[in-house]
N, C-alpha and C. Protein backbone atom coordinates (compact mmCIF):
# COMPACT_ATOMS: atom_id res chain seq x y z
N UNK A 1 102.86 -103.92 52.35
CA UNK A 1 103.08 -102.64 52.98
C UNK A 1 102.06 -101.65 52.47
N UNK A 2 101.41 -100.96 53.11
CA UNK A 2 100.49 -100.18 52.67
C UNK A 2 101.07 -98.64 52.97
N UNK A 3 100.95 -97.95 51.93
CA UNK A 3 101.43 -95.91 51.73
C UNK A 3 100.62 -95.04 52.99
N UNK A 4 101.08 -94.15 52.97
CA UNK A 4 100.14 -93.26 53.59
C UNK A 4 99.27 -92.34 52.59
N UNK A 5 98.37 -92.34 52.47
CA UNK A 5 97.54 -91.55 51.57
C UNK A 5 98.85 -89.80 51.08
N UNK A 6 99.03 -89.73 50.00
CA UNK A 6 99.73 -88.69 49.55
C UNK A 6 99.63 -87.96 48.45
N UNK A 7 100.15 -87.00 48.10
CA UNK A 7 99.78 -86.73 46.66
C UNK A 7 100.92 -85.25 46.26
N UNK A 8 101.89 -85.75 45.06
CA UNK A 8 102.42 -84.59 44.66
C UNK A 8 102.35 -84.07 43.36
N UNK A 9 103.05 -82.92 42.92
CA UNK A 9 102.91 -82.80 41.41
C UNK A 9 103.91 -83.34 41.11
N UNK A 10 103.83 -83.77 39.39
CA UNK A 10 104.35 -84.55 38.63
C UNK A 10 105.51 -84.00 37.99
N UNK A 11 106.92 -84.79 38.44
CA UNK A 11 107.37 -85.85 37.90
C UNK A 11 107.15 -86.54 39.48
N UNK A 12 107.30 -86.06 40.84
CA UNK A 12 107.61 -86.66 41.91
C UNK A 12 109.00 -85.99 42.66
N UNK A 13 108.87 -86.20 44.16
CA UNK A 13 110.33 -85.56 44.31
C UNK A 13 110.52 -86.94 45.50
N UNK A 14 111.44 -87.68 45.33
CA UNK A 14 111.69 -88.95 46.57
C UNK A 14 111.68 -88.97 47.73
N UNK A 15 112.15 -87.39 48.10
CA UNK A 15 112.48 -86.96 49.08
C UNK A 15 111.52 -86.64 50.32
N UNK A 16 110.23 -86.39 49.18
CA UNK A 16 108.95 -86.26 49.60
C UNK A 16 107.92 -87.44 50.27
N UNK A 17 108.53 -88.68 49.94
CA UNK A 17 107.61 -89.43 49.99
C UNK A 17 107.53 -90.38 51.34
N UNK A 18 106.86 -90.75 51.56
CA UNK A 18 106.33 -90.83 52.92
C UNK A 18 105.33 -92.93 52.62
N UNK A 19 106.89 -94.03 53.03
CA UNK A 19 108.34 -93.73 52.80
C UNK A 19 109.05 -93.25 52.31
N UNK A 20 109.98 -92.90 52.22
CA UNK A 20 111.27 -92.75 51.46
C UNK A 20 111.57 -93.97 50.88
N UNK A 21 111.31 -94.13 49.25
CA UNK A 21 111.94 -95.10 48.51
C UNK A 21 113.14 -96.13 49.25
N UNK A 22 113.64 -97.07 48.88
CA UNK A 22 115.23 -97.55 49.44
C UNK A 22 115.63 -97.67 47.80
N UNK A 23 116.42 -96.94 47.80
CA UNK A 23 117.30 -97.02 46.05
C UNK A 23 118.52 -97.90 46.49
N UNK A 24 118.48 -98.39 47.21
CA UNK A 24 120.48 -99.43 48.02
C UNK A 24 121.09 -98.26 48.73
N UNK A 25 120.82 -97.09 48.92
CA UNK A 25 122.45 -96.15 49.66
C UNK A 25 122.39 -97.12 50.83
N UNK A 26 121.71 -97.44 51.68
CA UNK A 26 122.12 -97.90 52.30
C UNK A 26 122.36 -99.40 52.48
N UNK A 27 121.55 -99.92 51.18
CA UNK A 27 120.88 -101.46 51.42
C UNK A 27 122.25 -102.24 50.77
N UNK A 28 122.55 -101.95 49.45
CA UNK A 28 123.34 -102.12 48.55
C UNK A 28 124.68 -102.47 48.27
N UNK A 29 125.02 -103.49 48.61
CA UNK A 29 126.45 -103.92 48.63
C UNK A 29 127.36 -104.30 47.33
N UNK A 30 128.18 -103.72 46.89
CA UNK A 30 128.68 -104.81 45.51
C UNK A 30 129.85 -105.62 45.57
N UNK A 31 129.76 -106.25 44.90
CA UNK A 31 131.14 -107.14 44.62
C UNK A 31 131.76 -107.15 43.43
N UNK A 32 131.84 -106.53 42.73
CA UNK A 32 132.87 -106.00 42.00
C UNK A 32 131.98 -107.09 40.55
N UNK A 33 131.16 -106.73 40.06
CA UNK A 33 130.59 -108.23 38.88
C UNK A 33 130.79 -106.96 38.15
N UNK A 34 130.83 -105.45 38.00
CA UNK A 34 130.93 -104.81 36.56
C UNK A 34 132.15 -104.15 36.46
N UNK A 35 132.73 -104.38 37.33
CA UNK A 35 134.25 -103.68 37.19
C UNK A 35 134.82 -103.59 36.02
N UNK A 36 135.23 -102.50 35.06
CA UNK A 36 135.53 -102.50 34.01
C UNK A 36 134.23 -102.08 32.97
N UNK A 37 133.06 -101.77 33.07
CA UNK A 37 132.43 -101.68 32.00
C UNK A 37 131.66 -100.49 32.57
N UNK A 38 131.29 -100.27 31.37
CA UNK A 38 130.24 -98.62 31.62
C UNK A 38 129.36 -98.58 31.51
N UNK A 39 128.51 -97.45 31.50
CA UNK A 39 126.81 -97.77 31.52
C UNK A 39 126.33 -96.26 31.55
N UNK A 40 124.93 -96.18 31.01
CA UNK A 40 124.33 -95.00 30.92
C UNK A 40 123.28 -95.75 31.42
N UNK A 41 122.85 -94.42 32.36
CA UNK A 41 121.50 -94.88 33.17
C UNK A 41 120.82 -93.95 33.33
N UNK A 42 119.67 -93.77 32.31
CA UNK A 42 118.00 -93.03 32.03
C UNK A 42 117.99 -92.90 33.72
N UNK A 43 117.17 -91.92 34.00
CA UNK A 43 116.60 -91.40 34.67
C UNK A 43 117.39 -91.39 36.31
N UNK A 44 118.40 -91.39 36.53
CA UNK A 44 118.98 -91.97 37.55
C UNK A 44 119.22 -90.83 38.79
N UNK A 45 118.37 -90.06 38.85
CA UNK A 45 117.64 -88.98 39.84
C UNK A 45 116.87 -89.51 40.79
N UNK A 46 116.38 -90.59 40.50
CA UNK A 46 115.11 -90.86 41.42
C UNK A 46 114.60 -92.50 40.97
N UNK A 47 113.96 -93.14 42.00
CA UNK A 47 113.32 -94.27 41.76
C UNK A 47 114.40 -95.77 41.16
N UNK A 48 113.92 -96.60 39.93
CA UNK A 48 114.17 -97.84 39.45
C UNK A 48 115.97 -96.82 38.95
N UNK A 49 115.65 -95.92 38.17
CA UNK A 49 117.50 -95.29 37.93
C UNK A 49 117.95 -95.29 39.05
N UNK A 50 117.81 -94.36 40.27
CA UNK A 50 118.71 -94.12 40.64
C UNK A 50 119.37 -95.04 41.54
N UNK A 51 118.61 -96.39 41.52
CA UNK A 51 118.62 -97.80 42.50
C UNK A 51 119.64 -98.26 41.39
N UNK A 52 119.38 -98.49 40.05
CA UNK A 52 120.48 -99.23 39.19
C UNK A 52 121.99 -98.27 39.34
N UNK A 53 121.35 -97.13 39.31
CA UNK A 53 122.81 -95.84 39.17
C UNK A 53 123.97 -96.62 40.32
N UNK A 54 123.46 -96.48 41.75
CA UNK A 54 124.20 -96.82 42.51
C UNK A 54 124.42 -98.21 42.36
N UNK A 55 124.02 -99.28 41.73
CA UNK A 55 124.34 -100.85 42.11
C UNK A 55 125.58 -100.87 41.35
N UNK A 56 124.81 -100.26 40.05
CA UNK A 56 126.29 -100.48 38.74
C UNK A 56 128.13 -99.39 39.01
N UNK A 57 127.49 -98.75 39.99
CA UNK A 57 128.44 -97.90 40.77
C UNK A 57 129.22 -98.58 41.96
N UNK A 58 128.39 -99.05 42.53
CA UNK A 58 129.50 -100.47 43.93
C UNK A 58 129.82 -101.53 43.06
N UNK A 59 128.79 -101.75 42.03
CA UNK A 59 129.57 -103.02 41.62
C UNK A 59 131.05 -102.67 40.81
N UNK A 60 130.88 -101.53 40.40
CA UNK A 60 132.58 -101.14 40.08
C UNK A 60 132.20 -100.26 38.55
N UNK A 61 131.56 -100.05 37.91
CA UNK A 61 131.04 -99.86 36.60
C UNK A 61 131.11 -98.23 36.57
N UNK A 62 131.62 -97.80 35.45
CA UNK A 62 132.01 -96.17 35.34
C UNK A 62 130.10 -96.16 34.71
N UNK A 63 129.57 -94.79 35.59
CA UNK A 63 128.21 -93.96 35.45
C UNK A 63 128.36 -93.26 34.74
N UNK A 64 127.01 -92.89 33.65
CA UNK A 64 126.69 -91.47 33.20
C UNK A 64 125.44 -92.05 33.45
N UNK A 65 124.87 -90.67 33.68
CA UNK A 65 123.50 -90.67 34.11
C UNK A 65 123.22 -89.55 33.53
N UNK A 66 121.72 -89.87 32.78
CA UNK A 66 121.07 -88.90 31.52
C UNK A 66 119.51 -89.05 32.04
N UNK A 67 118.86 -87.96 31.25
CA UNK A 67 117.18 -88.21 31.25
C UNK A 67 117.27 -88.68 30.49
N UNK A 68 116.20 -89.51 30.32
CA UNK A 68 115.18 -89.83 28.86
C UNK A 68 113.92 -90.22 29.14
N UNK A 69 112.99 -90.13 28.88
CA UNK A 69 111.45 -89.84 28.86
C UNK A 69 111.34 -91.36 28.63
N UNK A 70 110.58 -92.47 29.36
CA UNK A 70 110.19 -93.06 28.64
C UNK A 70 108.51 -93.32 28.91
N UNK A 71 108.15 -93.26 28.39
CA UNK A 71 106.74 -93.09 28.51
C UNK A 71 105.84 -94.51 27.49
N UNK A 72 106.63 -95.12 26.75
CA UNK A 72 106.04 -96.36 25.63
C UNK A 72 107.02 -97.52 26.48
N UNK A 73 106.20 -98.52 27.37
CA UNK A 73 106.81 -99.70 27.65
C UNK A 73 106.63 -99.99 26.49
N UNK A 74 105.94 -100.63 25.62
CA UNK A 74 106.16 -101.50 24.77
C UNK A 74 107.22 -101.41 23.44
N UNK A 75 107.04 -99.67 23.55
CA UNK A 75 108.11 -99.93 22.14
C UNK A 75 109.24 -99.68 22.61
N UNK A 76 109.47 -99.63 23.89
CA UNK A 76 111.26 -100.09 24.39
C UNK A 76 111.30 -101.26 24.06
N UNK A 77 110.19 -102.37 24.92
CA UNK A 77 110.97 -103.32 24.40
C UNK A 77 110.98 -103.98 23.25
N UNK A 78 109.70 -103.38 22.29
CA UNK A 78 109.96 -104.11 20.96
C UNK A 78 111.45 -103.54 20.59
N UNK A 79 111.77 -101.97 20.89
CA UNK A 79 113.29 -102.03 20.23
C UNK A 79 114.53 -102.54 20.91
N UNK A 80 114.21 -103.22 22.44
CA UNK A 80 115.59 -103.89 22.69
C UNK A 80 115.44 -105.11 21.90
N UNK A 81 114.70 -105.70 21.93
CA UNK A 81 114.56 -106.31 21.15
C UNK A 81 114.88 -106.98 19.44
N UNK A 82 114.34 -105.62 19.06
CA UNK A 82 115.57 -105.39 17.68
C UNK A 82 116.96 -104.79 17.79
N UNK A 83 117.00 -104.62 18.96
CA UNK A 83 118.51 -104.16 18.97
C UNK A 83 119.36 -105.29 19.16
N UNK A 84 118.55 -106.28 20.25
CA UNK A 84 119.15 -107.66 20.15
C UNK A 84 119.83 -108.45 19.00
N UNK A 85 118.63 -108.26 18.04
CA UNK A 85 118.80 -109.25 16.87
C UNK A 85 119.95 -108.80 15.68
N UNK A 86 119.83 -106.98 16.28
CA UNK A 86 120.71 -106.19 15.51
C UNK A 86 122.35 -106.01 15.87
N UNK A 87 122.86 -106.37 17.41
CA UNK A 87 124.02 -106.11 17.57
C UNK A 87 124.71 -107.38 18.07
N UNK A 88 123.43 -108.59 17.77
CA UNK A 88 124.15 -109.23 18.40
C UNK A 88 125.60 -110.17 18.15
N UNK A 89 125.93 -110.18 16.66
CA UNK A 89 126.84 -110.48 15.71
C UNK A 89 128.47 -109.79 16.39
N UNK A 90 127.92 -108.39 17.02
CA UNK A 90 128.85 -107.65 17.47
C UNK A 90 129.13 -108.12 18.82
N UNK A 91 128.66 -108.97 19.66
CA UNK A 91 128.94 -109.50 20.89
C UNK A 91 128.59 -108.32 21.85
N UNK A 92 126.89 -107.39 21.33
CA UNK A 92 126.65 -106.77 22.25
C UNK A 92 125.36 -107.40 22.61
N UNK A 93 125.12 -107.70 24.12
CA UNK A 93 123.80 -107.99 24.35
C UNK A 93 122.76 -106.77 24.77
N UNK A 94 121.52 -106.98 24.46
CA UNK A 94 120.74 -106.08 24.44
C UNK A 94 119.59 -106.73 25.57
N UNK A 95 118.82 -106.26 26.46
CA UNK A 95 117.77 -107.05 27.13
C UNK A 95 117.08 -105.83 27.94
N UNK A 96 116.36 -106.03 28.15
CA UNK A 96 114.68 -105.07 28.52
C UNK A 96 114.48 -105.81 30.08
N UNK A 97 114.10 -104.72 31.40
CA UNK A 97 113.39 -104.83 32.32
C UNK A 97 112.07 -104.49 32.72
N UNK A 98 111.04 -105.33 32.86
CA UNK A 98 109.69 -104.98 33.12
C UNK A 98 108.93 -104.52 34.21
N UNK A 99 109.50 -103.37 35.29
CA UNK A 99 109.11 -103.56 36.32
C UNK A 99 107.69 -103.22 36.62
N UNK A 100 106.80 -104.02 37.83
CA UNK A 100 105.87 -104.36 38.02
C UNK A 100 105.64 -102.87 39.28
N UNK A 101 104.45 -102.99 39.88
CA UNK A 101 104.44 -102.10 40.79
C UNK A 101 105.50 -101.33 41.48
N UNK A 102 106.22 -100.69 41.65
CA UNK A 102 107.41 -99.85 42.30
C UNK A 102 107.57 -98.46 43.00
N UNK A 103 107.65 -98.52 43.97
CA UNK A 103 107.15 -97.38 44.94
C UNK A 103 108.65 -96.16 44.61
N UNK A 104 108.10 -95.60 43.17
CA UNK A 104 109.26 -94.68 42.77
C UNK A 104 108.32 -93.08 43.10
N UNK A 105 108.89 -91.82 43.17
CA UNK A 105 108.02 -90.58 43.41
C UNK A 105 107.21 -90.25 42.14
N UNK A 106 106.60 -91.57 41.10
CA UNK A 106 105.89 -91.09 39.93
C UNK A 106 104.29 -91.49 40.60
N UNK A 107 104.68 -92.25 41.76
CA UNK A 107 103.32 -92.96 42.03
C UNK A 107 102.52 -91.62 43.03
N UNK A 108 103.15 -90.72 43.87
CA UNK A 108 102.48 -90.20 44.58
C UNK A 108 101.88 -88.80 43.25
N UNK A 109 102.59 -88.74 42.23
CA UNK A 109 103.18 -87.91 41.66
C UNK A 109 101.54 -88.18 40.30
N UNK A 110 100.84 -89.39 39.78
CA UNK A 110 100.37 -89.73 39.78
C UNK A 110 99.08 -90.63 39.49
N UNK A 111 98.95 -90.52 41.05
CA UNK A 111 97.88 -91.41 41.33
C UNK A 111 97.14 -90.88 42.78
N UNK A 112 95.66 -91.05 42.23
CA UNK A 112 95.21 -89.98 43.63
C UNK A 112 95.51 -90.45 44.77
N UNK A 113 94.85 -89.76 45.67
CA UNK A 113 96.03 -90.32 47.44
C UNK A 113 95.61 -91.73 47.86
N UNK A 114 94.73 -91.93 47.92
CA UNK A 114 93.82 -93.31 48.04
C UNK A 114 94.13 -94.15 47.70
N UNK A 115 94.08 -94.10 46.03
CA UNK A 115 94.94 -95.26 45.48
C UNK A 115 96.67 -95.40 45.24
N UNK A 116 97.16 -94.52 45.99
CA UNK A 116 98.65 -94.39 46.81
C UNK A 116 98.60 -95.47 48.10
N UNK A 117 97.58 -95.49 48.74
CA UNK A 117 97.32 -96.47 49.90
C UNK A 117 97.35 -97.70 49.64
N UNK A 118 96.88 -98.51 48.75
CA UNK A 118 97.00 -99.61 48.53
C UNK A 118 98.17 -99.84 47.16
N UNK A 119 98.85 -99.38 46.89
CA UNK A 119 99.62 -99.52 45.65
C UNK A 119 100.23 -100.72 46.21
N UNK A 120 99.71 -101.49 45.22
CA UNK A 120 101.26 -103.37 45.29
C UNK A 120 100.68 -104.39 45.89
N UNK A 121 99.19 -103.67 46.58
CA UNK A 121 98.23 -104.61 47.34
C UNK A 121 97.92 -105.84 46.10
N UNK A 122 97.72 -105.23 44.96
CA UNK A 122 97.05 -106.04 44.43
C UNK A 122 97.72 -107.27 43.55
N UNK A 123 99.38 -107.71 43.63
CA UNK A 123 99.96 -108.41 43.33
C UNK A 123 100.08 -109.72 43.98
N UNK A 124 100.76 -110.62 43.34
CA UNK A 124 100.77 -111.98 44.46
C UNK A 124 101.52 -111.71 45.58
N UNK A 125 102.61 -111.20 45.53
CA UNK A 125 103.61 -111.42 46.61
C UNK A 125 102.99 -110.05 47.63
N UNK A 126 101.75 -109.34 47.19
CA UNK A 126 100.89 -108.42 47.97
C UNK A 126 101.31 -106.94 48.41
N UNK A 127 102.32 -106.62 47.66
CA UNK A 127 102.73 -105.46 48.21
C UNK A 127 103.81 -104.65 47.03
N UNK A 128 104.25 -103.77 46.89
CA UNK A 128 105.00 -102.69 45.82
C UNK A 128 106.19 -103.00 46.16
N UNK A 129 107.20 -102.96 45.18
CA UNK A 129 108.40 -103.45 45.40
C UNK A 129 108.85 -102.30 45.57
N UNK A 130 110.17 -102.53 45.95
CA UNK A 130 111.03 -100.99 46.61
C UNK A 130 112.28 -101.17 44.74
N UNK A 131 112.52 -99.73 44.68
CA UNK A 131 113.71 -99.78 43.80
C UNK A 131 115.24 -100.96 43.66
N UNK A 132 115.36 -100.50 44.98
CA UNK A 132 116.68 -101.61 45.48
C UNK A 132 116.43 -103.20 45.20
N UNK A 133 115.06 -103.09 44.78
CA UNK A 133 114.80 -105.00 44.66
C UNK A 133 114.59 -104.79 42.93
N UNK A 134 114.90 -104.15 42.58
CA UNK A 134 115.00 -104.02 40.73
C UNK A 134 116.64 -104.31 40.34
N UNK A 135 117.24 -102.97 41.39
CA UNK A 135 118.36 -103.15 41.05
C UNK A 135 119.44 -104.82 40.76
N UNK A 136 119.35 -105.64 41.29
CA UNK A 136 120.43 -107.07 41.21
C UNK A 136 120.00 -107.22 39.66
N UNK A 137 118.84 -107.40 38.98
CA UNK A 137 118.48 -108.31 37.91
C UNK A 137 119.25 -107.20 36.29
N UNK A 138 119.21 -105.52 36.84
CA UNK A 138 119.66 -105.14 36.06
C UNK A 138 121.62 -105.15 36.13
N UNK A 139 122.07 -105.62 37.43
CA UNK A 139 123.61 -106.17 37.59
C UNK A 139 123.81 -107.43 37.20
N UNK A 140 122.95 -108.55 36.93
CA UNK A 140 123.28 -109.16 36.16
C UNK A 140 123.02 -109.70 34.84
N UNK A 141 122.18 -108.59 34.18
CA UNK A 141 121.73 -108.33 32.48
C UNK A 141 123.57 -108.10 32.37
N UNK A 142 123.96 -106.99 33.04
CA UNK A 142 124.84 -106.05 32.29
C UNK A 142 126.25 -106.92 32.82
N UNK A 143 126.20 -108.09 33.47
CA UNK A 143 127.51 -109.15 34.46
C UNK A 143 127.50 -110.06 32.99
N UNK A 144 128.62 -110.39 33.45
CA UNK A 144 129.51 -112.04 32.64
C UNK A 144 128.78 -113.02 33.10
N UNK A 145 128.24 -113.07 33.81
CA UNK A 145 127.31 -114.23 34.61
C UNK A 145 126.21 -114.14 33.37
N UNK A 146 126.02 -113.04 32.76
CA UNK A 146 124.56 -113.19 31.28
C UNK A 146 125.03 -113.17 30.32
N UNK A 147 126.07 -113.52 29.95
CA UNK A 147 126.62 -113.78 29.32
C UNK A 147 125.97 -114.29 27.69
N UNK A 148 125.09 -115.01 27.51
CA UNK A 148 124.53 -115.58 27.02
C UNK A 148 123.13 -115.74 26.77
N UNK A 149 122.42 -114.51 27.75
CA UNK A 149 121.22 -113.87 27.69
C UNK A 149 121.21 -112.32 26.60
N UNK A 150 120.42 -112.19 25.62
CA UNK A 150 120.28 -111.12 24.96
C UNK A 150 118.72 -111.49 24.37
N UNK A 151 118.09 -110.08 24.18
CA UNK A 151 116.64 -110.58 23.00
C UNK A 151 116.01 -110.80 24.20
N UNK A 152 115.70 -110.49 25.69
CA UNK A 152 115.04 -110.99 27.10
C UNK A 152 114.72 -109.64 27.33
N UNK A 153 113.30 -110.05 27.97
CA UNK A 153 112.19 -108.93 28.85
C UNK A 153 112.26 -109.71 30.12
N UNK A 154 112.52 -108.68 30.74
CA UNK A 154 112.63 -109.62 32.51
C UNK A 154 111.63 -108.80 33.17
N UNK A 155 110.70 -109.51 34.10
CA UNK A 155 109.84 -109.26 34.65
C UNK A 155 110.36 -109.32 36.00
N UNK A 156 109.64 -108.20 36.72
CA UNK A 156 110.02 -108.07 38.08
C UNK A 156 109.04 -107.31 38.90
N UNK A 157 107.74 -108.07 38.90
CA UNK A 157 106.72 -107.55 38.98
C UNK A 157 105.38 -107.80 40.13
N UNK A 158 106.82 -108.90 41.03
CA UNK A 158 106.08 -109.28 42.24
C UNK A 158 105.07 -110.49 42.07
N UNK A 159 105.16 -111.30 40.73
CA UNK A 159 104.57 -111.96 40.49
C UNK A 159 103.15 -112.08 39.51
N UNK A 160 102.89 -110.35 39.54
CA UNK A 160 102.03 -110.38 38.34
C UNK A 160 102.63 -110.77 36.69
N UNK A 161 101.85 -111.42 36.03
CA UNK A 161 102.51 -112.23 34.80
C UNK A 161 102.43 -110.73 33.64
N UNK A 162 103.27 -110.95 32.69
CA UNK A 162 103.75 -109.77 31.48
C UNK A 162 103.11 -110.59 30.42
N UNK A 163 102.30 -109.88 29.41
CA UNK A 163 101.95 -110.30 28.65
C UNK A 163 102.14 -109.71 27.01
């Protein structure tokens, strides 16, 4: 899918963007996999949050939704990471998402207009993923179905490899 050349100031506003993100309102169906558990979800205004906000919300899961800046991929996940190794005695799992290209309002927000046009071109699967295709992998980090996953960086990146 290729953008229309755009350009806003920074942080981005969704509303603005030309598409319009798909965060699930409309895409998004749940079946009940978090019913009973809670969740705080960074940034859940806009983009990869506000796609998890609503999944962990149909899937049944009580929301708070907070800012937090994150600006260091790597030392999130070096610290889910140690958080892994650190809670896991307590039967809490800890696990990190890597997302790859994602057409959230940081990209028009930026990146000059031009290279708004081809954003996601340059992956295998050839194109920017939408929010709503982040959301399932973070419903089932936080499902009984992962039971047995903690100490994991999940990539979701259209096929470009994480290194």
């Amino acid at each position: 899918m290729s953008f229309a050349a755009q350009q806003q100031e920074v942080p981005g506003v969704q509303a603005r963007m030309d598409p319009v993100p798909d965060c699930g309102e409309k895409s998004y169906r749940g079946s009940g996999k978090l019913t009973g558990k809670r969740a705080i979800i960074t940034g859940g205004d806009s983009g990869i949050g506000r796609a998890v906000a609503i999944a962990f919300a149909r899937e049944g899961a009580d929301v708070l939704i907070s800012y937090l800046n994150e600006d260091d991929d790597a030392a999130i996940a070096n610290f889910s990471a140690s958080l892994a190794q650190l809670l896991g005695d307590k039967g809490i799992r800890v696990n990190s998402v890597a997302p790859g290209p994602i057409w959230t309002p940081l990209i028009p927000s930026t990146m000059p207009p031009q290279s708004v046009e081809s954003f996601g071109d340059n992956v295998p699967l050839g194109r920017a993923g939408q929010p709503a295709e982040l959301a399932p992998i973070y419903v089932l980090l936080a499902s009984d179905d992962a039971s047995y996953i903690s100490g994991a960086r999940v990539a979701v990146t259209g096929g470009r490899p994480i290194l």
